[in-house]
Protein backbone atom coordinates (compact mmCIF):
# COMPACT_ATOMS: atom_id res chain seq x y z
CA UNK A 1 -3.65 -9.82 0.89
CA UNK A 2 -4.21 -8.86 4.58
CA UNK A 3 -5.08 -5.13 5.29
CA UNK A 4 -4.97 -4.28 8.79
CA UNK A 5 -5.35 -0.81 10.44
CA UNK A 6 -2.67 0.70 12.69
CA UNK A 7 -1.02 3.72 14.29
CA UNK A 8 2.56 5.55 14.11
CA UNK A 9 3.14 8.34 16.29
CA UNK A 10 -0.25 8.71 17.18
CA UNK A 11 -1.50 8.86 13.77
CA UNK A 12 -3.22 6.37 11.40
CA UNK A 13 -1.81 3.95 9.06
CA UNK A 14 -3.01 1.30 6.83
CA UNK A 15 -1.00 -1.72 6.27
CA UNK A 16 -0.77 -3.96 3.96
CA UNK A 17 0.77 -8.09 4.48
CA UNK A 18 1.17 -10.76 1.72
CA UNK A 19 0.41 -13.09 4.37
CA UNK A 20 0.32 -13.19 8.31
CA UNK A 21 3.93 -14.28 8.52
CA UNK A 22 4.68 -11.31 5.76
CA UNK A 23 8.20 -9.88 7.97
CA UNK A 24 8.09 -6.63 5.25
CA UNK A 25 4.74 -5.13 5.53
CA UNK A 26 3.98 -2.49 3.81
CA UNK A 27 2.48 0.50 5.72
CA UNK A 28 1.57 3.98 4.44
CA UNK A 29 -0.79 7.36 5.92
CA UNK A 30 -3.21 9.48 4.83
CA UNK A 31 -0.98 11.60 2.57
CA UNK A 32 0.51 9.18 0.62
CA UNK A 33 -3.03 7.16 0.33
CA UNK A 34 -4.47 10.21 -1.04
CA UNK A 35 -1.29 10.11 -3.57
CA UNK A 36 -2.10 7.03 -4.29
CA UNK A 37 -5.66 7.21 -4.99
CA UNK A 38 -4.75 10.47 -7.23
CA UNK A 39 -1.96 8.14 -9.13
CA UNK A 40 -4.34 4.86 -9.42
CA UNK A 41 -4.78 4.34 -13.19
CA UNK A 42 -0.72 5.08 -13.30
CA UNK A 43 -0.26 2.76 -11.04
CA UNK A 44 -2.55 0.54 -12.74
CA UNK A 45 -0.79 1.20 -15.97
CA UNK A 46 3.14 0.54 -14.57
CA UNK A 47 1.94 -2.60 -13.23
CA UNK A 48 0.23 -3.79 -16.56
CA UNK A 49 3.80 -2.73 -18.42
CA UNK A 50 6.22 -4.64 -16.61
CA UNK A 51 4.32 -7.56 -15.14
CA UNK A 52 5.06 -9.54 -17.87
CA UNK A 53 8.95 -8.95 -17.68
């Protein structure tokens, strides 16, 4: 995983790349980081439930 740190519209994102040739990043701000961090063992829990299917 490649995390890099970036700006849209003059504020800050983080984004994250499977590789460096990754052509779908995926790129998020502050709000939805904080969202994240609030949802983490849900997150952690979704991903533990359907992994497998």
């Amino acid at each position: 995983m490649i995390v890099e740190k970036s700006e849209y519209k003059g504020q800050p994102v983080i984004v994250l790349k499977r590789s460096e040739d990754d052509k779908y990043p995926f790129s998020f701000g502050l709000n939805k980081a904080k969202m994240v961090i609030e949802s983490i063992e849900e997150i952690k829990k979704f991903v533990a439930e359907n992994e497998t299917k």
